[in-house]
Protein backbone atom coordinates (compact mmCIF):
# COMPACT_ATOMS: atom_id res chain seq x y z
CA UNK A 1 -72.67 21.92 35.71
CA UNK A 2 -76.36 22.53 34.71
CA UNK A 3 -78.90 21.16 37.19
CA UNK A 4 -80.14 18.48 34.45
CA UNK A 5 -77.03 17.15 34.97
CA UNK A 6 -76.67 17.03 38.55
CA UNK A 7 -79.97 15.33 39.05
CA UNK A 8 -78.26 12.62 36.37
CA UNK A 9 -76.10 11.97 38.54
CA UNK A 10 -77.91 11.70 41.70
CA UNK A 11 -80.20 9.19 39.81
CA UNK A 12 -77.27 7.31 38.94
CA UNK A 13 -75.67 7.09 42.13
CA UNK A 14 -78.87 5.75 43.72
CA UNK A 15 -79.09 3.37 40.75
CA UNK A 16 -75.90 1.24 42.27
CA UNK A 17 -75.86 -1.18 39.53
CA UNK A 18 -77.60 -1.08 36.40
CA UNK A 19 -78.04 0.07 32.73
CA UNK A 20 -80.10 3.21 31.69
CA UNK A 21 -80.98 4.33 28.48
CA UNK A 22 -80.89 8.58 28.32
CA UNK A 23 -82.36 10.82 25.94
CA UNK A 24 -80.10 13.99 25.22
CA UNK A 25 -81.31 17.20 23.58
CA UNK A 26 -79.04 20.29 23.22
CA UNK A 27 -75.87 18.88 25.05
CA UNK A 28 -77.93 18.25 28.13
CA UNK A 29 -79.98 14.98 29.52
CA UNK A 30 -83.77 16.09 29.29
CA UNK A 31 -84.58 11.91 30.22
CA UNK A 32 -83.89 8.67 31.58
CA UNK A 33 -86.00 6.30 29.06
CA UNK A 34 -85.14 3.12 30.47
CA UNK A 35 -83.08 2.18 33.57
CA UNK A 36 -83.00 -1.70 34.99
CA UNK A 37 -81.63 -2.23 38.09
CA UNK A 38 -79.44 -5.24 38.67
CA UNK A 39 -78.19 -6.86 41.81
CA UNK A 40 -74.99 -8.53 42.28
CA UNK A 41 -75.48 -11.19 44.15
């Protein structure tokens, strides 16, 4: 796994629940353009 995508997934794991809009170039994530946390309640 490249280390774009490991960081990915670390930002998603810390995200808990959510949406997140990601820009891809070249098979890989280069950016997270939007992310909105949401808490269940």
């Amino acid at each position: 796994m490249h280390e774009k995508e490991l960081k990915l997934l670390e930002f998603i794991r810390r995200l808990g629940y959510g949406e997140i809009l990601i820009k891809v170039q070249d098979g890989l994530p280069v950016m997270v353009e939007r992310a909105t946390e949401k808490i269940k309640l």
